[in-house]
C-alpha atoms as a PDB file:
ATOM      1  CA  UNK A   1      84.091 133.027  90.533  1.00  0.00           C
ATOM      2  CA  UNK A   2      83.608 130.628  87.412  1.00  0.00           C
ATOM      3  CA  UNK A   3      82.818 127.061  88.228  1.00  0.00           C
ATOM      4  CA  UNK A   4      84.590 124.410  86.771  1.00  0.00           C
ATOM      5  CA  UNK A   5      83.465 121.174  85.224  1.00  0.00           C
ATOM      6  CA  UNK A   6      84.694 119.663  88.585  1.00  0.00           C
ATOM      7  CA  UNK A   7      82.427 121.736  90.412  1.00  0.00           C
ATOM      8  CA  UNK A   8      79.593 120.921  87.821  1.00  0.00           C
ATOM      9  CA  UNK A   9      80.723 117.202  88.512  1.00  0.00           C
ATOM     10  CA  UNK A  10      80.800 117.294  91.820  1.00  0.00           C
ATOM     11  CA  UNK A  11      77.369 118.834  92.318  1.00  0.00           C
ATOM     12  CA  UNK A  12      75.812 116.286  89.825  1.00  0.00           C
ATOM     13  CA  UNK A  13      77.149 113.556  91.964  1.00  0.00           C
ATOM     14  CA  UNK A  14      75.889 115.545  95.354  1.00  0.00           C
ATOM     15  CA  UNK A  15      72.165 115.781  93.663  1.00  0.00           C
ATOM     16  CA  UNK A  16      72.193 111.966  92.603  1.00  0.00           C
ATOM     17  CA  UNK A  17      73.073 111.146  96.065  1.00  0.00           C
ATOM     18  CA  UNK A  18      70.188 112.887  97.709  1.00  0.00           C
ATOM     19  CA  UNK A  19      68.478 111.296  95.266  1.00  0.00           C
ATOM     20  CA  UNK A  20      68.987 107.645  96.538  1.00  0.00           C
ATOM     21  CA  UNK A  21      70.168 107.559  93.239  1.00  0.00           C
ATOM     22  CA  UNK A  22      73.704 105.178  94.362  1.00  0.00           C
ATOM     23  CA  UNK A  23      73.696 101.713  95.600  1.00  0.00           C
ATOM     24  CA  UNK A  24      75.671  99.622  98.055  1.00  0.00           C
ATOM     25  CA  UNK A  25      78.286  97.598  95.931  1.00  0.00           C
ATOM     26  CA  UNK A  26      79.322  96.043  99.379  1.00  0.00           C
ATOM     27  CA  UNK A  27      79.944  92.217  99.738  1.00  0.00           C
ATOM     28  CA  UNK A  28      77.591  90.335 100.959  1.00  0.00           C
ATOM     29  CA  UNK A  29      78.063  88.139 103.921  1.00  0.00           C
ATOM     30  CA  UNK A  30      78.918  85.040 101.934  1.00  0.00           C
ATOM     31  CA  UNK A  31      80.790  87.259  99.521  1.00  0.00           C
ATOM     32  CA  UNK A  32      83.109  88.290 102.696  1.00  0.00           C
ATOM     33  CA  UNK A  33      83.622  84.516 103.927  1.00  0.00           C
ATOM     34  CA  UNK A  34      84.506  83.467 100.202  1.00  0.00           C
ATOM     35  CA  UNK A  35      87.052  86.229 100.142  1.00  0.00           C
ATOM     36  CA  UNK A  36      88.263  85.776 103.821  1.00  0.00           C
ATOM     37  CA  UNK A  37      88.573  81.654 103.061  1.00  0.00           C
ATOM     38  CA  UNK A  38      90.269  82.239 100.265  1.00  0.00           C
ATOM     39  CA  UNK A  39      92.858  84.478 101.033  1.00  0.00           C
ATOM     40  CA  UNK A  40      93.769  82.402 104.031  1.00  0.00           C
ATOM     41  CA  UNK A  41      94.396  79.694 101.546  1.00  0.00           C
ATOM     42  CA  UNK A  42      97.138  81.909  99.613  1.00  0.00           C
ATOM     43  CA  UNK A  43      98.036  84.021 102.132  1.00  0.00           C
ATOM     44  CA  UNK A  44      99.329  81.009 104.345  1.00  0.00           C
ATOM     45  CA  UNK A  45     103.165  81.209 105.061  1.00  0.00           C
ATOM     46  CA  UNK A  46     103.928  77.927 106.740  1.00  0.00           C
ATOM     47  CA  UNK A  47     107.712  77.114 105.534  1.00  0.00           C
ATOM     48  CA  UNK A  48     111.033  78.946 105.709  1.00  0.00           C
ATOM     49  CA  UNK A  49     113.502  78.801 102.592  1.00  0.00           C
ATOM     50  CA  UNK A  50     116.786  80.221 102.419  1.00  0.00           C
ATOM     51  CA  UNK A  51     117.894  80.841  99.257  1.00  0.00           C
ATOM     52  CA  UNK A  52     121.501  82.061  97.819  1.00  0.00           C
ATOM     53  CA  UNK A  53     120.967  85.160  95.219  1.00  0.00           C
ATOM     54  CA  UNK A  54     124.183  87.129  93.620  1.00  0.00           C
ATOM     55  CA  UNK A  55     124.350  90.895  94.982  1.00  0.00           C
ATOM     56  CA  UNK A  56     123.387  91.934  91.761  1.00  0.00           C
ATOM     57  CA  UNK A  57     119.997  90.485  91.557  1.00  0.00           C
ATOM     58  CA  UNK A  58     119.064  91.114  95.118  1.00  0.00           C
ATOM     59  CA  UNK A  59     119.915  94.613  94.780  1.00  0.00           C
ATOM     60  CA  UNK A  60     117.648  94.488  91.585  1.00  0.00           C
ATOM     61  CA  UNK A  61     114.829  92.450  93.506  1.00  0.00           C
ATOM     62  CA  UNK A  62     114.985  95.365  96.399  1.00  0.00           C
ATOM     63  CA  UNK A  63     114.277  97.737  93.474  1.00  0.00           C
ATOM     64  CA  UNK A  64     111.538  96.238  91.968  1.00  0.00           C
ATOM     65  CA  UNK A  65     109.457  96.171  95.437  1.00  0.00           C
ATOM     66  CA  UNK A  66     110.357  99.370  95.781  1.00  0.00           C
ATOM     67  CA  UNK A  67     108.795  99.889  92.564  1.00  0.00           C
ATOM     68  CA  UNK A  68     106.015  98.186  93.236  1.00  0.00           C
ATOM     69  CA  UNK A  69     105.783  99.007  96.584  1.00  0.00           C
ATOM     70  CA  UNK A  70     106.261  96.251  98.655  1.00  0.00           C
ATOM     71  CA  UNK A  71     109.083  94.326 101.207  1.00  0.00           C
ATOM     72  CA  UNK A  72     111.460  92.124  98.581  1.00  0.00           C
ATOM     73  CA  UNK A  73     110.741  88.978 100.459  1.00  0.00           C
ATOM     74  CA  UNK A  74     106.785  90.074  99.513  1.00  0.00           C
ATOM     75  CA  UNK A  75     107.854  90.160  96.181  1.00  0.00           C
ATOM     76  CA  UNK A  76     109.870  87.105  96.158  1.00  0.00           C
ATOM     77  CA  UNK A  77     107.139  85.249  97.465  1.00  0.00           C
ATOM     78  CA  UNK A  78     104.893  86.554  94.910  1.00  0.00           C
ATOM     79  CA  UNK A  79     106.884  85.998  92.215  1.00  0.00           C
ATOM     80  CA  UNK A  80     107.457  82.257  93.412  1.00  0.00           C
ATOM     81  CA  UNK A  81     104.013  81.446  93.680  1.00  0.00           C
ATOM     82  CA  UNK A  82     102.618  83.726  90.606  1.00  0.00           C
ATOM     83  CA  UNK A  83     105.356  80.838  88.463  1.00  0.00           C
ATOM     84  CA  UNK A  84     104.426  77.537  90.132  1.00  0.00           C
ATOM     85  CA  UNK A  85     100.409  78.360  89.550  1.00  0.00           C
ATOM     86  CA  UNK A  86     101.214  79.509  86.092  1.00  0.00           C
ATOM     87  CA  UNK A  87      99.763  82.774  86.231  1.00  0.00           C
ATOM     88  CA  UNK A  88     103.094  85.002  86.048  1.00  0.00           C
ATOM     89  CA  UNK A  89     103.276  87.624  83.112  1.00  0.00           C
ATOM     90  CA  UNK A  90     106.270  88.982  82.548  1.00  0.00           C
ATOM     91  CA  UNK A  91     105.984  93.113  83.289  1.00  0.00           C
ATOM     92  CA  UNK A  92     109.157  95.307  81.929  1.00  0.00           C
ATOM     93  CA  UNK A  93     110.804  96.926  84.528  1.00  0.00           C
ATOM     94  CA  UNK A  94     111.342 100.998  84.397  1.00  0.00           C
ATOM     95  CA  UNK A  95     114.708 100.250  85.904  1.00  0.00           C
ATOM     96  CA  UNK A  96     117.843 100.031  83.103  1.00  0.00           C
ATOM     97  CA  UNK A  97     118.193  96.531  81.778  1.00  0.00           C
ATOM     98  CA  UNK A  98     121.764  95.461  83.607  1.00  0.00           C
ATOM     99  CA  UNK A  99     123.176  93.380  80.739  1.00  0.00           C
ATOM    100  CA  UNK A 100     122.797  89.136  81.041  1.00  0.00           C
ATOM    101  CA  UNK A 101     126.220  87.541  80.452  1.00  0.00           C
ATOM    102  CA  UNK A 102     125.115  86.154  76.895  1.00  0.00           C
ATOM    103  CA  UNK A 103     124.941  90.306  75.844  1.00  0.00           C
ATOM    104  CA  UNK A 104     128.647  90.054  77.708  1.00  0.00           C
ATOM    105  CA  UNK A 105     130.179  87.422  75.373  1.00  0.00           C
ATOM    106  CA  UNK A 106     128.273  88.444  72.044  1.00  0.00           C
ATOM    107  CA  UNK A 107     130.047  92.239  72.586  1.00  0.00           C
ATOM    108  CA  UNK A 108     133.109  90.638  73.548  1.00  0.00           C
ATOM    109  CA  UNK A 109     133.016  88.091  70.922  1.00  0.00           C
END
């Protein structure tokens, strides 16, 4: 049976670990209570908002966090904070583009 270059890979990596050749990346202890501070400080959910969104969009919402794999309120949430801390970058969706009413009127008009 021929080896393949996984198998030559994956001994190369087996003989570099008996070698002591790999080291921890693991946080260190302040690392962890710099991570675990600050993702209490986003991840913090202390007020309820109800919101009024057309069918459309929510059905579109509920198929981007499918998409991206997460609940749509997850992604709302997201999406909410990601614009008020200036950090959101627009991603096209894979999803068809449902027409905006402005593409309405101009192939109407």
């Amino acid at each position: 049976m021929k080896k393949t270059d996984n198998d030559k890979f994956e001994e190369e990596i087996l003989r570099d670990y008996e070698k002591g050749e790999f080291v921890s990346t693991a946080p260190t202890k302040e690392e962890k209570e710099r991570f675990k501070a600050a993702a209490k400080g986003t991840a913090l959910k202390d007020r309820r908002v109800n919101i009024r969104l057309s069918s459309a969009d929510m059905l579109d919402i509920q198929a981007r966090a499918l998409e991206e794999g997460v609940p749509y309120q997850t992604l709302i949430a997201s999406v909410l904070h990601k614009y008020v801390s200036g950090r959101l970058v627009e991603k096209p969706s894979r999803l068809a583009k449902r027409p905006t009413r402005e593409d309405r009127n101009r192939a109407s008009g």
